[in-house]
PDB file of N, CA and C in Angstrom:
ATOM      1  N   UNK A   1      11.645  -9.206  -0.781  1.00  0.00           N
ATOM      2  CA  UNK A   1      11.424  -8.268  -1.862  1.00  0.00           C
ATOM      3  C   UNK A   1      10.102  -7.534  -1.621  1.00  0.00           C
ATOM      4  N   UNK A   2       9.824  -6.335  -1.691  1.00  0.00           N
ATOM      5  CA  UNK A   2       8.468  -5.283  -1.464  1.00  0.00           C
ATOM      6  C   UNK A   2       7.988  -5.413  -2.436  1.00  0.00           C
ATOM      7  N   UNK A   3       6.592  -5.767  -2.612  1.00  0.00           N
ATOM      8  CA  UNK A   3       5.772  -5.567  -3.402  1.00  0.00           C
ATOM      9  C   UNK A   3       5.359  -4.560  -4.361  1.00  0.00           C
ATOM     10  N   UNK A   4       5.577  -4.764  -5.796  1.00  0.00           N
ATOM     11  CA  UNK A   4       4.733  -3.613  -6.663  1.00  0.00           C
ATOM     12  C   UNK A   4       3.715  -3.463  -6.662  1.00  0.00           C
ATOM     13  N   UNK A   5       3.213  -2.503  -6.507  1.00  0.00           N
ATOM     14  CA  UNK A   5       1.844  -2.117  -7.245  1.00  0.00           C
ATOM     15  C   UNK A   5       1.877  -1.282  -8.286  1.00  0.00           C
ATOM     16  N   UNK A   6       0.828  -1.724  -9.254  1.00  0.00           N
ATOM     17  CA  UNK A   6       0.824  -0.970 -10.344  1.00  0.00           C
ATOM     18  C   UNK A   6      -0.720  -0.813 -10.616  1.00  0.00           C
ATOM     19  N   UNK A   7      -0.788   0.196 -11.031  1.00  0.00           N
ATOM     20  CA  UNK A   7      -2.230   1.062 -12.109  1.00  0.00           C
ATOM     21  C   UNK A   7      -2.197   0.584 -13.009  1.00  0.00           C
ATOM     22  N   UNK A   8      -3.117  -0.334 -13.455  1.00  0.00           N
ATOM     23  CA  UNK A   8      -3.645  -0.201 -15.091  1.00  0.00           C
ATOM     24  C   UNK A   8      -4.613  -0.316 -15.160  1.00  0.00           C
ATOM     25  N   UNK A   9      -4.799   1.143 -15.228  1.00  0.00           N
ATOM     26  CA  UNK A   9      -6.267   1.602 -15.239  1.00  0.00           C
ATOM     27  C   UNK A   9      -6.991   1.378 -16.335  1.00  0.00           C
ATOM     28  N   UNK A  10      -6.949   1.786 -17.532  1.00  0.00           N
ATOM     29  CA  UNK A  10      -7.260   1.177 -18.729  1.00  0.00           C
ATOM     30  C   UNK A  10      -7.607  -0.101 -18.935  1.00  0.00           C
ATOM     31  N   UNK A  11      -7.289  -1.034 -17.995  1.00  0.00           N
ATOM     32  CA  UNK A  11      -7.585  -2.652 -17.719  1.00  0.00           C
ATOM     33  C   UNK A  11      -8.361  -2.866 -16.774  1.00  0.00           C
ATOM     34  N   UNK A  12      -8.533  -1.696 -15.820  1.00  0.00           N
ATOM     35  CA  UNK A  12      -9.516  -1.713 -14.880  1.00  0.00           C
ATOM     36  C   UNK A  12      -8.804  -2.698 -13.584  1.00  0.00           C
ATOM     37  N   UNK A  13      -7.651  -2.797 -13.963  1.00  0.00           N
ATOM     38  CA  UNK A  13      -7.036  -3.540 -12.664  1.00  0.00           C
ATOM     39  C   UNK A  13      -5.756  -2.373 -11.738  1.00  0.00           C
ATOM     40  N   UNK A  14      -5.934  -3.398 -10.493  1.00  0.00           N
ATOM     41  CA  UNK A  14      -4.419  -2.290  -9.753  1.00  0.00           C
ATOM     42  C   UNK A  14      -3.933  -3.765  -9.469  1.00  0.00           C
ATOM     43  N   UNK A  15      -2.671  -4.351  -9.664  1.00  0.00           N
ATOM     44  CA  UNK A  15      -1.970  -5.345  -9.422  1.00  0.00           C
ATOM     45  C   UNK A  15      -1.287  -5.024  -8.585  1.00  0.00           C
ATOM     46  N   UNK A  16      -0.761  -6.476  -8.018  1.00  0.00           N
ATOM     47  CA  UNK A  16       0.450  -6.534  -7.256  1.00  0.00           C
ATOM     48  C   UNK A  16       1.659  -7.574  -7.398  1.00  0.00           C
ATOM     49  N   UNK A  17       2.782  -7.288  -7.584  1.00  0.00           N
ATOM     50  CA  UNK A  17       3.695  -7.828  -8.184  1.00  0.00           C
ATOM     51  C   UNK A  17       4.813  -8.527  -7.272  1.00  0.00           C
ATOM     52  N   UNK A  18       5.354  -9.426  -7.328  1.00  0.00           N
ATOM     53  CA  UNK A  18       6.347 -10.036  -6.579  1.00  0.00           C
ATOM     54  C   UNK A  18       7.353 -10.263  -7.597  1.00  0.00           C
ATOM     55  N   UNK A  19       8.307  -9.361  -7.906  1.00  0.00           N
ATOM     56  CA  UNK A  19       9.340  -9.924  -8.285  1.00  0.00           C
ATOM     57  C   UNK A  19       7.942  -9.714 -10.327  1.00  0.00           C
ATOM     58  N   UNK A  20       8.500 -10.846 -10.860  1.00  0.00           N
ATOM     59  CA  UNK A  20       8.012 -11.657 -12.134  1.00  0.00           C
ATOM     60  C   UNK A  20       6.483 -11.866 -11.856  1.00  0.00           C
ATOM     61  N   UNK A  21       6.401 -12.195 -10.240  1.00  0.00           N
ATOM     62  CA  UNK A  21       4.933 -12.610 -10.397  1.00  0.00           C
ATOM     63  C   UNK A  21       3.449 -11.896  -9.899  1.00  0.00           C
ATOM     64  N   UNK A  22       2.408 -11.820 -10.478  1.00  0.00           N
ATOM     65  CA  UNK A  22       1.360 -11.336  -9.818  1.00  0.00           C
ATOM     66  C   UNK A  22       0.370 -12.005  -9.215  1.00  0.00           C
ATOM     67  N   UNK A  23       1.015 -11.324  -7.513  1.00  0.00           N
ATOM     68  CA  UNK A  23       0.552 -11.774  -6.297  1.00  0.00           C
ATOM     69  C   UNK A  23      -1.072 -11.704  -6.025  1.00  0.00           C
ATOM     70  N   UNK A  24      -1.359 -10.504  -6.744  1.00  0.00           N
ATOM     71  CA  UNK A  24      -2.827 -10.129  -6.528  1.00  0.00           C
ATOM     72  C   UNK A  24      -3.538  -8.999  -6.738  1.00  0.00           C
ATOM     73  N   UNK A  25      -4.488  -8.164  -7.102  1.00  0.00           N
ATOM     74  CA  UNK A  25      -5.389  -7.183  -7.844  1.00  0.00           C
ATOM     75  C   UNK A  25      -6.365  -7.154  -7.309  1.00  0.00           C
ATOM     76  N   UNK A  26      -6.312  -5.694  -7.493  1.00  0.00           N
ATOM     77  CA  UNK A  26      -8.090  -5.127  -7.161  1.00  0.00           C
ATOM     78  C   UNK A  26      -8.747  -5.162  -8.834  1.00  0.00           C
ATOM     79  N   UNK A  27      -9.642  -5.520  -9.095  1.00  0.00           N
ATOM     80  CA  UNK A  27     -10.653  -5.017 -10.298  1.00  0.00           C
ATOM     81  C   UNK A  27     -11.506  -3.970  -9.866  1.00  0.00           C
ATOM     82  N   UNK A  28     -11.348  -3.084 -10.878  1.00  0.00           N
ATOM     83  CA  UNK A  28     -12.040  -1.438 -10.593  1.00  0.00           C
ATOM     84  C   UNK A  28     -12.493  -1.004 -11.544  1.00  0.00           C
ATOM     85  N   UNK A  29     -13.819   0.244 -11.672  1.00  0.00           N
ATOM     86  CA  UNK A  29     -14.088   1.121 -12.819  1.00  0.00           C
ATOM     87  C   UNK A  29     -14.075   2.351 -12.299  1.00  0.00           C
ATOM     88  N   UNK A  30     -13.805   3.147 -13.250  1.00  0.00           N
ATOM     89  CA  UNK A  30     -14.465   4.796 -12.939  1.00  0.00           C
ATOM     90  C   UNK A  30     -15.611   4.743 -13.155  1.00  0.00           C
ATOM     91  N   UNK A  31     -16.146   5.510 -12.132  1.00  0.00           N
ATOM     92  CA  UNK A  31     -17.696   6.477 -11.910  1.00  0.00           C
ATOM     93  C   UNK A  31     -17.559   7.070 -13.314  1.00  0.00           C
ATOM     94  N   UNK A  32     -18.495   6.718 -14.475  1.00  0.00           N
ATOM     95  CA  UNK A  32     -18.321   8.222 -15.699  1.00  0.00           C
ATOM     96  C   UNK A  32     -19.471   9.245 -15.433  1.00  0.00           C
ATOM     97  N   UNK A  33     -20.238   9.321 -14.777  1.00  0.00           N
ATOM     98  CA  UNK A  33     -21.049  10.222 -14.907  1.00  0.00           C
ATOM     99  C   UNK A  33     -21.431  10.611 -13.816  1.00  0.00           C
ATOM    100  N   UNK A  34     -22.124  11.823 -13.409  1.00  0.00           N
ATOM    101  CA  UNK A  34     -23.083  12.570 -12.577  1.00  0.00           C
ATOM    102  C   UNK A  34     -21.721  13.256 -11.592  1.00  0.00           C
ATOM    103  N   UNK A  35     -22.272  14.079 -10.982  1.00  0.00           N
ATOM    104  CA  UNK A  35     -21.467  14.734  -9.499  1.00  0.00           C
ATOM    105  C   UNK A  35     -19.929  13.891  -9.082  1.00  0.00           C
ATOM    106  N   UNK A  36     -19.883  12.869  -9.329  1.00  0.00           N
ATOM    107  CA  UNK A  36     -19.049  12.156  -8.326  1.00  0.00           C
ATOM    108  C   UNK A  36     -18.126  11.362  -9.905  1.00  0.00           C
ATOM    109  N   UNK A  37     -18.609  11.511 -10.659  1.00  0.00           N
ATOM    110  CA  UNK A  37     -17.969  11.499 -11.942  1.00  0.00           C
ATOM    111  C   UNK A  37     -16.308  11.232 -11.571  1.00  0.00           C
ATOM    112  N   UNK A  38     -15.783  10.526 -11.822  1.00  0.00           N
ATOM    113  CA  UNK A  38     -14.412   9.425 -11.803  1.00  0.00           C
ATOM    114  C   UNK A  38     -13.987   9.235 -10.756  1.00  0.00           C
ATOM    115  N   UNK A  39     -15.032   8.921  -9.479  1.00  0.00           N
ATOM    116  CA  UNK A  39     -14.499   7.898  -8.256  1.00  0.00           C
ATOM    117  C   UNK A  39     -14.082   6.818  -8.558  1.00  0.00           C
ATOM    118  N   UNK A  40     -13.276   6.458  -8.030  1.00  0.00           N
ATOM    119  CA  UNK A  40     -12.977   4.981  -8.391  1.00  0.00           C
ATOM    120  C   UNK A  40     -13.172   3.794  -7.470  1.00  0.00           C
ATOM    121  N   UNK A  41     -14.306   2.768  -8.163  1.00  0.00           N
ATOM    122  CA  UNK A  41     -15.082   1.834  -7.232  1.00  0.00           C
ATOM    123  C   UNK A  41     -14.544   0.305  -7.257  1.00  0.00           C
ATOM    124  N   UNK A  42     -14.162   0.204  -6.271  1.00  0.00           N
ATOM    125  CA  UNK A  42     -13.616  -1.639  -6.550  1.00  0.00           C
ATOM    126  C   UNK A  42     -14.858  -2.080  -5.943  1.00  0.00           C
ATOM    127  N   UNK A  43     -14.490  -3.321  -6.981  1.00  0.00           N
ATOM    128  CA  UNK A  43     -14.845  -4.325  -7.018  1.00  0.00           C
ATOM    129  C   UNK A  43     -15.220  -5.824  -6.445  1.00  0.00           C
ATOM    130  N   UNK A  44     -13.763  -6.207  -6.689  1.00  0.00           N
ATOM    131  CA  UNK A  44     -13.042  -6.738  -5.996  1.00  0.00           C
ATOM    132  C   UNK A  44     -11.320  -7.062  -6.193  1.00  0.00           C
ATOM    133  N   UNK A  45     -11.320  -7.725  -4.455  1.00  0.00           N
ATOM    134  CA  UNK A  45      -9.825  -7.965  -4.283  1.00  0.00           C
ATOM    135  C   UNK A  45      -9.192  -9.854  -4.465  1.00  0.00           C
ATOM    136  N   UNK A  46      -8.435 -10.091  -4.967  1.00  0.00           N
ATOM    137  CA  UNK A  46      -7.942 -11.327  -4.653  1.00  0.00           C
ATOM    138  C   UNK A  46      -6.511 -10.918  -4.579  1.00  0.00           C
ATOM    139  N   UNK A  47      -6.190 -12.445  -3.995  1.00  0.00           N
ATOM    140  CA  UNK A  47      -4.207 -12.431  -3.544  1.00  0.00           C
ATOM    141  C   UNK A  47      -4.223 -13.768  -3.745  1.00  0.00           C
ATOM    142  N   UNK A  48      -3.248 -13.721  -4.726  1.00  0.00           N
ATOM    143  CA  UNK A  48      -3.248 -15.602  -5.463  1.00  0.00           C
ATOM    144  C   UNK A  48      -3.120 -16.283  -4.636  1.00  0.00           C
ATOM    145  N   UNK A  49      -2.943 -17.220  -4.731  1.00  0.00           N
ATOM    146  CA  UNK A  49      -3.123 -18.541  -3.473  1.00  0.00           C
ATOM    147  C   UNK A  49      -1.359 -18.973  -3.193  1.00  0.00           C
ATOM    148  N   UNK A  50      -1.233 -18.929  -2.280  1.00  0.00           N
ATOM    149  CA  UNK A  50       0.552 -19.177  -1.972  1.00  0.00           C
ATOM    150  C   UNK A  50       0.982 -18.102  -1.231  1.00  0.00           C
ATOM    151  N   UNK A  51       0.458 -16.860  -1.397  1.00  0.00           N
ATOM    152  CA  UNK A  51       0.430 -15.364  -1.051  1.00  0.00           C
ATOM    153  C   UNK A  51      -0.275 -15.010  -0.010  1.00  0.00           C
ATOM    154  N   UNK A  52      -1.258 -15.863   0.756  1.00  0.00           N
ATOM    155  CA  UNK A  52      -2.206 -15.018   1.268  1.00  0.00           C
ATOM    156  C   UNK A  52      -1.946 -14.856   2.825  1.00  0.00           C
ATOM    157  N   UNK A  53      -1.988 -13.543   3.278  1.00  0.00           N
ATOM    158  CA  UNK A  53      -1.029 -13.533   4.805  1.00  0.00           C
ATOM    159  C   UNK A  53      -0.170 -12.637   4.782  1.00  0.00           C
ATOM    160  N   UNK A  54       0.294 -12.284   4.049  1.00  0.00           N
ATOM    161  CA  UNK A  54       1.369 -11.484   3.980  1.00  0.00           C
ATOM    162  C   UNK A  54       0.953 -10.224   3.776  1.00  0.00           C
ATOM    163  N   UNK A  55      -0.716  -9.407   4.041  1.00  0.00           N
ATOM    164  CA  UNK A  55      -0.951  -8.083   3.883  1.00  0.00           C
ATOM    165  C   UNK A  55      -0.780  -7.978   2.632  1.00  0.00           C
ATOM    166  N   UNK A  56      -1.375  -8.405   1.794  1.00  0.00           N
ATOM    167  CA  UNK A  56      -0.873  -7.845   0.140  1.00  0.00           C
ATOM    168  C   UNK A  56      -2.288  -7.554  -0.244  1.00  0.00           C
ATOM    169  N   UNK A  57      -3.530  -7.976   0.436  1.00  0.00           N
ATOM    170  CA  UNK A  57      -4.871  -7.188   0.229  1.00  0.00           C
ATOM    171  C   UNK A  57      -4.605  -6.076   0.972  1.00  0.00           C
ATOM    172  N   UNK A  58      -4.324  -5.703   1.790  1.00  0.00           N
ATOM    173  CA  UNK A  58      -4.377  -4.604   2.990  1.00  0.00           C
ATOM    174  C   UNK A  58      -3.272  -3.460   1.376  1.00  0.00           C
ATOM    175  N   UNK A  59      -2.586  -3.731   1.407  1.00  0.00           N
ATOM    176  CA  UNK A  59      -1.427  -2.946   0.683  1.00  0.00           C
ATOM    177  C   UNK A  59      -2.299  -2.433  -0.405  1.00  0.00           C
ATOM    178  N   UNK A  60      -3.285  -3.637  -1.256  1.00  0.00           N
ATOM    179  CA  UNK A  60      -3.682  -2.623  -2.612  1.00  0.00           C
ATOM    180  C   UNK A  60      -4.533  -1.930  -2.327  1.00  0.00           C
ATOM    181  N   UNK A  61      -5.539  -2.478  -1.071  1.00  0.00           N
ATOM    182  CA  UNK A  61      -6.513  -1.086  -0.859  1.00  0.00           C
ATOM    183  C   UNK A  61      -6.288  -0.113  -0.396  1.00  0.00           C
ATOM    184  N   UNK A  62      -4.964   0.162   0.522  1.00  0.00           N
ATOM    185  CA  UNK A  62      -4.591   1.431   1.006  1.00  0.00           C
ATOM    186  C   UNK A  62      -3.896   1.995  -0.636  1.00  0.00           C
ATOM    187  N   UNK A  63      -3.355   1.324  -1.164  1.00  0.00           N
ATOM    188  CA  UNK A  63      -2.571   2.259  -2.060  1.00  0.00           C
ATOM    189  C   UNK A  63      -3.967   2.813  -3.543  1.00  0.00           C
ATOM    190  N   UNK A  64      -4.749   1.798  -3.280  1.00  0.00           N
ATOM    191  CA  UNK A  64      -6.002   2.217  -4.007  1.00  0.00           C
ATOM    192  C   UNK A  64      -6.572   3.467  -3.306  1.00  0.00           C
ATOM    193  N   UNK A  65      -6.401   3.540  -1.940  1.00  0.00           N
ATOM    194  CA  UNK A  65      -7.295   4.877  -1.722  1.00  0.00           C
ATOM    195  C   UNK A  65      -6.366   5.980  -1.786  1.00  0.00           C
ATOM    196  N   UNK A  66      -5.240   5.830  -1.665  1.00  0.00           N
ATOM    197  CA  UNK A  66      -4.214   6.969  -1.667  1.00  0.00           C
ATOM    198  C   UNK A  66      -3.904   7.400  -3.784  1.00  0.00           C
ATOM    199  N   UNK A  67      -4.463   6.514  -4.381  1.00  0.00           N
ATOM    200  CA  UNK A  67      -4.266   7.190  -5.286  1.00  0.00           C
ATOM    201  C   UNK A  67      -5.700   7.940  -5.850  1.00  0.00           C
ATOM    202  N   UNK A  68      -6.558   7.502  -4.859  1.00  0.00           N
ATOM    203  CA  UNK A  68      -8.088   8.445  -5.154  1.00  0.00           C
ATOM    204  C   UNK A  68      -7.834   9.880  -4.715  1.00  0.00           C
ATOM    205  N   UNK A  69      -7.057   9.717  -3.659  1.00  0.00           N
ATOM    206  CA  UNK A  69      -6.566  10.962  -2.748  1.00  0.00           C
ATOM    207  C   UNK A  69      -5.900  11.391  -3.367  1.00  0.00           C
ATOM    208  N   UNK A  70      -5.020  11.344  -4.371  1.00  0.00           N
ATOM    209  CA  UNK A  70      -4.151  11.814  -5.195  1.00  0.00           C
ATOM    210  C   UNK A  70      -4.661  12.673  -6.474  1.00  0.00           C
ATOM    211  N   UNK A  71      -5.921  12.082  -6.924  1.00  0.00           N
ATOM    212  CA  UNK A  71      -6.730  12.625  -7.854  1.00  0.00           C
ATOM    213  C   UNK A  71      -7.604  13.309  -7.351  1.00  0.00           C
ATOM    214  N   UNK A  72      -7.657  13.496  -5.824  1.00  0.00           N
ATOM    215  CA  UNK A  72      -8.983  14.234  -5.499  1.00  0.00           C
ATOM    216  C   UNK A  72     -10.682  13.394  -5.858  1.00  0.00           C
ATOM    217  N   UNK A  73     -10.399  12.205  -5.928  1.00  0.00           N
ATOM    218  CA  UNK A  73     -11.942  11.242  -6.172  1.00  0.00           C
ATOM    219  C   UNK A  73     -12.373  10.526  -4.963  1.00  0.00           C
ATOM    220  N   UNK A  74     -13.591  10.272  -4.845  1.00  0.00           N
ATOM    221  CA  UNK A  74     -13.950   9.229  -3.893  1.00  0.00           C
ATOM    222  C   UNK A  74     -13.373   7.559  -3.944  1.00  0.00           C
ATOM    223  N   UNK A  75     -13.947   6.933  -3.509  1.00  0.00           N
ATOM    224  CA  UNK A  75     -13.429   5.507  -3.559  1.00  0.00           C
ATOM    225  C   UNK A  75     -14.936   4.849  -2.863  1.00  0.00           C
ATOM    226  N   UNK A  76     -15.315   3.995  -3.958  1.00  0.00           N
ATOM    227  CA  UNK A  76     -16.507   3.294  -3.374  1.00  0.00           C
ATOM    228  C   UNK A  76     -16.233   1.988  -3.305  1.00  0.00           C
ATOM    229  N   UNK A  77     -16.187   1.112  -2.338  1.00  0.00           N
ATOM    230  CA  UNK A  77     -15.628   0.197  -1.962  1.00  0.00           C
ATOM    231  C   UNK A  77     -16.994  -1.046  -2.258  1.00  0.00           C
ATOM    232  N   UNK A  78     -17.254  -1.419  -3.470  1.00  0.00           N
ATOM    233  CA  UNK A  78     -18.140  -2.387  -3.157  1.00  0.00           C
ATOM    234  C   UNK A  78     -17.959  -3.878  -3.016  1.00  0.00           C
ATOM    235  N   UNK A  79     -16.731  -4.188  -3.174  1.00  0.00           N
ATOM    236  CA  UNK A  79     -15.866  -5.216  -2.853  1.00  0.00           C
ATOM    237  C   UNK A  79     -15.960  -5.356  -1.333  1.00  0.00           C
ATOM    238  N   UNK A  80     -16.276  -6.237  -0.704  1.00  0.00           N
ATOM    239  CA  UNK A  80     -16.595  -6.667   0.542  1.00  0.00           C
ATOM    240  C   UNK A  80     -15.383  -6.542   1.369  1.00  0.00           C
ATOM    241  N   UNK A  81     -14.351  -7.200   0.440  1.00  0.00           N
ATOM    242  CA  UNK A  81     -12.740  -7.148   1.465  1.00  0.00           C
ATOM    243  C   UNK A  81     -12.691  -5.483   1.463  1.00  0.00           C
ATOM    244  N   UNK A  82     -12.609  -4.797   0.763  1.00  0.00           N
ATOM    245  CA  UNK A  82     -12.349  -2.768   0.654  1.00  0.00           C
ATOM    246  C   UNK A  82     -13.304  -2.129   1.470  1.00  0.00           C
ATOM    247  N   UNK A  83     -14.369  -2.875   1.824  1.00  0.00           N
ATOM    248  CA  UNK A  83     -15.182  -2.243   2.562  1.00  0.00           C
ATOM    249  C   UNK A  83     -14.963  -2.150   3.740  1.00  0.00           C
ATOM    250  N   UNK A  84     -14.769  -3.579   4.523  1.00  0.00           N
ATOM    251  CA  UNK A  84     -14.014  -4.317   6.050  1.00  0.00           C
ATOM    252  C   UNK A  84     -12.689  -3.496   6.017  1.00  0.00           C
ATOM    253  N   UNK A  85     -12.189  -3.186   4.869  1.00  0.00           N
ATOM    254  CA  UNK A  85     -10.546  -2.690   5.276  1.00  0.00           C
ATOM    255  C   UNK A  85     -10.769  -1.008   5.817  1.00  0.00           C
ATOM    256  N   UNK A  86     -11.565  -0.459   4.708  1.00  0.00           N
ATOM    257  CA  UNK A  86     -11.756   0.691   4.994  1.00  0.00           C
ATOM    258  C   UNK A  86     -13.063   0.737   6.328  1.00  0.00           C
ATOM    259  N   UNK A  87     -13.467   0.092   6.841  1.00  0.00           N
ATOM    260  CA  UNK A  87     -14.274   0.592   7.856  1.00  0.00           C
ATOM    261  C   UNK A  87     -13.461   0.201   9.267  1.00  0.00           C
ATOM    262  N   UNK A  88     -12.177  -0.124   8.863  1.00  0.00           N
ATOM    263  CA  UNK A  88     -11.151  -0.360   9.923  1.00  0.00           C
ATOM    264  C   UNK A  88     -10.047   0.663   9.580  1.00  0.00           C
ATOM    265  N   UNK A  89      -9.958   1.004   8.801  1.00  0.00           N
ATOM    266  CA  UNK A  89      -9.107   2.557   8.589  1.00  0.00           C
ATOM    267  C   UNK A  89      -9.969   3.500   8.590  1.00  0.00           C
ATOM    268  N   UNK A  90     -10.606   3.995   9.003  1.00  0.00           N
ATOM    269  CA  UNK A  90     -11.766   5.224   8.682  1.00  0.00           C
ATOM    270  C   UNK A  90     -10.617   6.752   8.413  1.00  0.00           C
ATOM    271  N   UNK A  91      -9.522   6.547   8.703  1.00  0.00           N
ATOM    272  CA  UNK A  91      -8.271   7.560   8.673  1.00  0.00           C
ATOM    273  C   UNK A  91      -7.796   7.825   7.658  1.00  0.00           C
ATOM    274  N   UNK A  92      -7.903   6.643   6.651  1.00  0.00           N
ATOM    275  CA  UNK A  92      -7.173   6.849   5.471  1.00  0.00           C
ATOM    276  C   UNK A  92      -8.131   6.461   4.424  1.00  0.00           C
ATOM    277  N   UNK A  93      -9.513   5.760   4.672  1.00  0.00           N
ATOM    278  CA  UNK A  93     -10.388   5.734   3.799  1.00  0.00           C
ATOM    279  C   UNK A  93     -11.516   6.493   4.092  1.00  0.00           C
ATOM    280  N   UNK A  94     -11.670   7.483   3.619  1.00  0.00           N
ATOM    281  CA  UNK A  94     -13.092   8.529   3.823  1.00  0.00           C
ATOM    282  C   UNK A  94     -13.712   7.965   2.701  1.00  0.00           C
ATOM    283  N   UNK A  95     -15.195   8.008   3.699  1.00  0.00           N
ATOM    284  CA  UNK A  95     -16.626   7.290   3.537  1.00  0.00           C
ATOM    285  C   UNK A  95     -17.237   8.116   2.057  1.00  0.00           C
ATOM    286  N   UNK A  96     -17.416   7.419   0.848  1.00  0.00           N
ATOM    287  CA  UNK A  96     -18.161   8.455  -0.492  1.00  0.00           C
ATOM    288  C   UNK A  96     -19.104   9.196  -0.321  1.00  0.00           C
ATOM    289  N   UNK A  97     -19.562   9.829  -1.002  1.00  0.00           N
ATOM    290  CA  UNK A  97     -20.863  10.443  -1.096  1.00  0.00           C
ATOM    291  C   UNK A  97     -21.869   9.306  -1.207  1.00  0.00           C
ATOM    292  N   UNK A  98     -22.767   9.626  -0.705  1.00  0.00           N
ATOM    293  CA  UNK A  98     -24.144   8.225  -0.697  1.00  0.00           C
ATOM    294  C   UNK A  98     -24.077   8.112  -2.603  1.00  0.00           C
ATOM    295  N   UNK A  99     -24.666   9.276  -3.037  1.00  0.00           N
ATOM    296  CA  UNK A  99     -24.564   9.778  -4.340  1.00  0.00           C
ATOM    297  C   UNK A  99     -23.659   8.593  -5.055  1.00  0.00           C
ATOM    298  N   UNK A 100     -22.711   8.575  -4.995  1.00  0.00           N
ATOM    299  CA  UNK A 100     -21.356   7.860  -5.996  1.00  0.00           C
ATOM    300  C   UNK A 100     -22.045   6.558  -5.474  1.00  0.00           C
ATOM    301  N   UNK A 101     -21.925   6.139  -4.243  1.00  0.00           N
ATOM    302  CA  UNK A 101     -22.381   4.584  -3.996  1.00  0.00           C
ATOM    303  C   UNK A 101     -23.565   4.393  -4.655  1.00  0.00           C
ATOM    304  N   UNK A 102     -24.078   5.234  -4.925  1.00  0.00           N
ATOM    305  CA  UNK A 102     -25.621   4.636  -5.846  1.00  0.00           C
ATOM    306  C   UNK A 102     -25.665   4.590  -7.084  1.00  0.00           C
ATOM    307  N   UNK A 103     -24.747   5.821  -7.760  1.00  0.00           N
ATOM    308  CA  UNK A 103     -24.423   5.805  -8.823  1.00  0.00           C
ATOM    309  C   UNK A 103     -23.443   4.498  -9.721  1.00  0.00           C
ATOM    310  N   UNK A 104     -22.507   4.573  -8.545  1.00  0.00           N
ATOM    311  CA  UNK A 104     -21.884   3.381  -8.572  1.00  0.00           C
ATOM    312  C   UNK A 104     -22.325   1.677  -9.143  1.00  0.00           C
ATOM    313  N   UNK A 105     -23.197   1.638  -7.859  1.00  0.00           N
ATOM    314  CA  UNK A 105     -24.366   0.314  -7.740  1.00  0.00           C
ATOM    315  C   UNK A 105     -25.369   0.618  -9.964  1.00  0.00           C
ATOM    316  N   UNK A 106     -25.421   1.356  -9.745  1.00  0.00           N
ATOM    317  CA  UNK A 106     -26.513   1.271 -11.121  1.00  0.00           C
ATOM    318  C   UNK A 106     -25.113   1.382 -12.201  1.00  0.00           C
ATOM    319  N   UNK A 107     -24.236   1.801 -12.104  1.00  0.00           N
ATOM    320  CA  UNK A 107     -23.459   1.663 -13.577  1.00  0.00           C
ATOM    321  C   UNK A 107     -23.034   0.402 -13.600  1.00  0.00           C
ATOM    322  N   UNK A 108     -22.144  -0.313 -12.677  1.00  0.00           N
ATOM    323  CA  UNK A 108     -22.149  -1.749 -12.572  1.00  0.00           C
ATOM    324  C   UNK A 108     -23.341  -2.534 -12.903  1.00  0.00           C
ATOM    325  N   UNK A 109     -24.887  -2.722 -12.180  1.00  0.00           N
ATOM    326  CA  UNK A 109     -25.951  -3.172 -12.733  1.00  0.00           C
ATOM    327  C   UNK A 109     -26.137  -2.955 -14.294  1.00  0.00           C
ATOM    328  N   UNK A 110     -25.995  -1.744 -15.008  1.00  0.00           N
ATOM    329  CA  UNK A 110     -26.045  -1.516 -16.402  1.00  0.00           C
ATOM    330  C   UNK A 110     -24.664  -2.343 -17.433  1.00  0.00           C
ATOM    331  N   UNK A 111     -23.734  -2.465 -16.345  1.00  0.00           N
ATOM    332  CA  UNK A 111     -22.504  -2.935 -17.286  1.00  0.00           C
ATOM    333  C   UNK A 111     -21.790  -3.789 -16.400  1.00  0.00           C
ATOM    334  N   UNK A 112     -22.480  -5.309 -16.242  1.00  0.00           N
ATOM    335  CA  UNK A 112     -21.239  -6.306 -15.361  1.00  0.00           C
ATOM    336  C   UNK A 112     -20.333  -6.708 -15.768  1.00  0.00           C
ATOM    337  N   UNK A 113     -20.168  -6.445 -17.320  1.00  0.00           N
ATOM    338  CA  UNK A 113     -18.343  -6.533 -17.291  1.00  0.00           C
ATOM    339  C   UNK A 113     -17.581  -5.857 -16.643  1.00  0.00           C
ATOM    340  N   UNK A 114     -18.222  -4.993 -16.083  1.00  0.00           N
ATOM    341  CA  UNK A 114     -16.688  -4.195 -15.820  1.00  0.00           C
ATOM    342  C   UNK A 114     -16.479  -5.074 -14.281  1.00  0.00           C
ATOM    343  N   UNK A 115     -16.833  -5.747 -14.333  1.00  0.00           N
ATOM    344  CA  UNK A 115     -16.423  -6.903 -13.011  1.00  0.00           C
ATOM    345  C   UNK A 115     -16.032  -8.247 -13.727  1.00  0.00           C
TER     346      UNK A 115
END
């Protein structure tokens, strides 16, 4: 069975679905402010335990950057796994503005829930 992914953005998550179950998620926020205003920055990635191997991290961060690409936003990867993925795709993940990564770094510092 192929994996769902789904947006729920409003939850700040992108899941991934097997069937009934969820395999695994990125946690994310929008950029709200300055120049770079609604990049969207993960966090981080997990893939539940039973799951792991099967490319189902690889799957949400590509489909995480293809829906930045879709909106025309950056993608700031401060999630360690999104970072390694995208500095091994450099093709399909283009590098943010320094700008958003900093901006990024201080809205998270101001608000760690959103992790």
């Amino acid at each position: 069975m192929a994996i769902d992914i789904r947006d729920l953005r409003a939850a700040g998550r992108l899941e991934a679905h097997d069937g009934a179950d969820l395999v695994g998620g990125i946690a994310y926020f929008v950029l709200s402010a300055g120049p770079s205003a609604g990049a969207l920055v993960a966090v981080h990635t997990v893939v539940e335990p039973g799951h792991e191997g099967r490319g189902i991290a690889g799957d949400l961060v590509r489909a995480f950057y293809a829906i930045a690409a879709a909106e025309k936003v950056a993608v700031v990867a401060l999630c360690p796994y999104a970072a390694s993925w995208a500095a091994r795709h450099p093709d399909e993940a283009p590098q943010p503005p320094a700008e958003a990564v900093e901006a990024a770094k201080r809205q998270l510092d101001t608000d760690p829930d959103l992790w």
